[in-house]
C-alpha atoms as a PDB file:
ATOM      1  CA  UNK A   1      87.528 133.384 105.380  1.00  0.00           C
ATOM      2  CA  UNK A   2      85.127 131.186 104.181  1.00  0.00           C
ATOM      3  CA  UNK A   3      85.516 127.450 103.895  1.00  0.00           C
ATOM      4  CA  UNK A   4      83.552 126.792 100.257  1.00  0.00           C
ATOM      5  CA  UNK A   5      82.989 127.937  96.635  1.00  0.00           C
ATOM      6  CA  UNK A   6      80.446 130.138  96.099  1.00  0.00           C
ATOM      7  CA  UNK A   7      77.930 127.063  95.725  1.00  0.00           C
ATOM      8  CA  UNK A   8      78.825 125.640  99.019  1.00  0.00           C
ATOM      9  CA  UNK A   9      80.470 122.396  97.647  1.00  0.00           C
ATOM     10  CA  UNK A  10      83.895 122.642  97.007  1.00  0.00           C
ATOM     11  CA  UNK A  11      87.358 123.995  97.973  1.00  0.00           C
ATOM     12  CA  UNK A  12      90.348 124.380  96.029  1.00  0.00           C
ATOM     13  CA  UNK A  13      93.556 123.521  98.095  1.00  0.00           C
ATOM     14  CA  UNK A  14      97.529 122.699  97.692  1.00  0.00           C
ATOM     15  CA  UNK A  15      99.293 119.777  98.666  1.00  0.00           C
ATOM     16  CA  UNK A  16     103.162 120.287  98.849  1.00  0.00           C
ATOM     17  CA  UNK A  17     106.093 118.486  99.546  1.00  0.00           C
ATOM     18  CA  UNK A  18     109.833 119.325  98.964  1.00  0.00           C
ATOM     19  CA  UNK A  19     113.301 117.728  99.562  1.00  0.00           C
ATOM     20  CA  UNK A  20     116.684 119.062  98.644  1.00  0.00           C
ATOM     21  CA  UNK A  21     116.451 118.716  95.016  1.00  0.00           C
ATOM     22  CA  UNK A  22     113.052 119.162  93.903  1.00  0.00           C
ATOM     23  CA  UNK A  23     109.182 120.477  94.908  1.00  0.00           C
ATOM     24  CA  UNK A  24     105.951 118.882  94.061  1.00  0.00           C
ATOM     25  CA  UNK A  25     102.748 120.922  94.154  1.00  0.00           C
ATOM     26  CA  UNK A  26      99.126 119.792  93.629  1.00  0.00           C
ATOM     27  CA  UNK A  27      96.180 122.099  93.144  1.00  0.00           C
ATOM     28  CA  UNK A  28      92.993 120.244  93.909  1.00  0.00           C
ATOM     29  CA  UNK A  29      89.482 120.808  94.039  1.00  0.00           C
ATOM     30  CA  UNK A  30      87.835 118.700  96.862  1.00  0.00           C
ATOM     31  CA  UNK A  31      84.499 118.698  98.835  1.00  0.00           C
ATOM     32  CA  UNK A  32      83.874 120.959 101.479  1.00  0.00           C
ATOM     33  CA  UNK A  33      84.490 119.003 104.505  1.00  0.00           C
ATOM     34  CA  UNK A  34      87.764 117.058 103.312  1.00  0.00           C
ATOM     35  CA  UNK A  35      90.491 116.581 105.561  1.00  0.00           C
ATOM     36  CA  UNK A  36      94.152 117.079 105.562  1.00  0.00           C
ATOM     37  CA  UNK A  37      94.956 113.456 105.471  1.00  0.00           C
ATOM     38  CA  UNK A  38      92.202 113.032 102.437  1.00  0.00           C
ATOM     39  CA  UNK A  39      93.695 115.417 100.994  1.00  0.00           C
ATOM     40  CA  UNK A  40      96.985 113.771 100.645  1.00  0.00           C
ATOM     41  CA  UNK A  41      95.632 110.419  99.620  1.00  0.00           C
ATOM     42  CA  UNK A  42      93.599 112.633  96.906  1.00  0.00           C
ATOM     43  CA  UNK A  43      96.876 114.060  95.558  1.00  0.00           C
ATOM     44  CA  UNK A  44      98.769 110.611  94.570  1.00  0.00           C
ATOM     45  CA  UNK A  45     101.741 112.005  95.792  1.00  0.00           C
ATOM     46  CA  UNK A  46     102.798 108.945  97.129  1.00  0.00           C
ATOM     47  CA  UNK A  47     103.883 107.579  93.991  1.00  0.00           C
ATOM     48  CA  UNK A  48     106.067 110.723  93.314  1.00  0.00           C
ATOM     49  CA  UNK A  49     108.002 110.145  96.797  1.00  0.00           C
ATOM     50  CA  UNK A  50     109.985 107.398  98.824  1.00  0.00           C
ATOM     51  CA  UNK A  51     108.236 104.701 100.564  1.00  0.00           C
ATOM     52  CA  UNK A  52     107.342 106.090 103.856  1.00  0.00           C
ATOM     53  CA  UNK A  53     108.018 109.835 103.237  1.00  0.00           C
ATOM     54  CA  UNK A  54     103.902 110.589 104.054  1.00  0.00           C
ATOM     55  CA  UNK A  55     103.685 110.185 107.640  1.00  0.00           C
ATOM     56  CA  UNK A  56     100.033 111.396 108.842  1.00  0.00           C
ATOM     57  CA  UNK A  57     102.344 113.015 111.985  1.00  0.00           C
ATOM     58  CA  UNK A  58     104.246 115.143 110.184  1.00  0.00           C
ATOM     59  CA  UNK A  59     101.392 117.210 108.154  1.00  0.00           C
ATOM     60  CA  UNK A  60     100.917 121.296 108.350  1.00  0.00           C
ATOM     61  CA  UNK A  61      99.131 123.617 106.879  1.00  0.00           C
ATOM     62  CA  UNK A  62     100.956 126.936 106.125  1.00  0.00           C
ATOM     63  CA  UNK A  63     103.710 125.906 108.171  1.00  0.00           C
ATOM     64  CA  UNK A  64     101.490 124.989 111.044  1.00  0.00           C
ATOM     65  CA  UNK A  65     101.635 121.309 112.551  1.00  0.00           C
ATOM     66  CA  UNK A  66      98.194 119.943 111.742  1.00  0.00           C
ATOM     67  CA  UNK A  67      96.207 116.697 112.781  1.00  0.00           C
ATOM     68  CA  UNK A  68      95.311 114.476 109.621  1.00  0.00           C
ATOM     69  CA  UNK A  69      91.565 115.155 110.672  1.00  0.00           C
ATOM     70  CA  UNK A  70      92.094 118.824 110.678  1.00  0.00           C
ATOM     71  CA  UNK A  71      89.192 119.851 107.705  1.00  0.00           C
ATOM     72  CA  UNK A  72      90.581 121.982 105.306  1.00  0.00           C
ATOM     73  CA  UNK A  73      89.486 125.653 104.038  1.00  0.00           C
ATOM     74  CA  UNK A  74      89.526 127.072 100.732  1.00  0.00           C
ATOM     75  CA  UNK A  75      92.663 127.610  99.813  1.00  0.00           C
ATOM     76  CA  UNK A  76      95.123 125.800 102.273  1.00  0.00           C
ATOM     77  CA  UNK A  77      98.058 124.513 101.375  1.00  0.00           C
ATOM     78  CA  UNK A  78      98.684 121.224 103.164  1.00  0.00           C
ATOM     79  CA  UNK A  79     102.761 120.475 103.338  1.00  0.00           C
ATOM     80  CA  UNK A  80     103.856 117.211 103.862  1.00  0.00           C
ATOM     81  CA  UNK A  81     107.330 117.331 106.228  1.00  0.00           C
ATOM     82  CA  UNK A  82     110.137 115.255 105.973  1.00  0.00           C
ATOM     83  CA  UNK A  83     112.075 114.082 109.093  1.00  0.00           C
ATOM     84  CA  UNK A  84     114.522 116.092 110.246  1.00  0.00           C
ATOM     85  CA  UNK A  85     118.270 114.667 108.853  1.00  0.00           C
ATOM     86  CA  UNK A  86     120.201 116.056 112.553  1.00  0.00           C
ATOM     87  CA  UNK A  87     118.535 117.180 115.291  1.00  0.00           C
ATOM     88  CA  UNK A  88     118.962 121.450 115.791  1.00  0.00           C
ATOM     89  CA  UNK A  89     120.630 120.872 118.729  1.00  0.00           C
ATOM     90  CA  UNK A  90     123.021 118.621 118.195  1.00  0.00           C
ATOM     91  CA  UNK A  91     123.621 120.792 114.483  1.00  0.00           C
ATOM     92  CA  UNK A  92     124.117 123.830 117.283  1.00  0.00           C
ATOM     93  CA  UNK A  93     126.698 121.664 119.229  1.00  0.00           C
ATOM     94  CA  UNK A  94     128.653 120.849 116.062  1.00  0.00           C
ATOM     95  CA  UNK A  95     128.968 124.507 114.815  1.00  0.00           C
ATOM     96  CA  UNK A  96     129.734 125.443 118.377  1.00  0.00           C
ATOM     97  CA  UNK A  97     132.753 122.795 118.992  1.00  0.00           C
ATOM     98  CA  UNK A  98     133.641 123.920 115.166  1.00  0.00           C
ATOM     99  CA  UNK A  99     134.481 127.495 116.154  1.00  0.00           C
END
């Protein structure tokens, strides 16, 4: 796949994030070279979402846990996660004691 527009100096890329009620995606078109984490900044989404929902630890790109140096291809989709409400295995021991 390769990384750039046809003229070598930009990529167009998603940034994502989603909670229970609602889904904000930005399409941007950055330099070649830009990383997940400039990415993010690039997108403003951080006036969209609560104080301290961007955490540069919980990034991914198509689903896939990502540093916030990770450089970005033409057409990623960087997601932004949000911390997990109940941990799966305690979620597994509730449905378990429920049956």
């Amino acid at each position: 796949m390769d990384d750039a527009t046809p003229d070598g100096s930009a990529i167009t890329v998603e940034v994502a994030y989603a909670d229970a009620t609602r889904q904000i995606v930005r399409r941007l078109e950055l330099p070649a070279g830009t990383t997940v984490m400039e990415a993010v900044t690039a997108s403003e989404l951080e006036r969209d979402v609560p104080v301290g929902t961007i955490d540069p630890t919980r990034l991914g790109i198509f689903s896939r846990r990502v540093s916030p140096d990770q450089v970005l291809g033409q057409g990623d989709r960087v997601e932004i996660y949000r911390p997990l409400v109940l941990d799966p295995m305690e979620a597994r021991r509730r449905r378990a004691r429920r049956r």
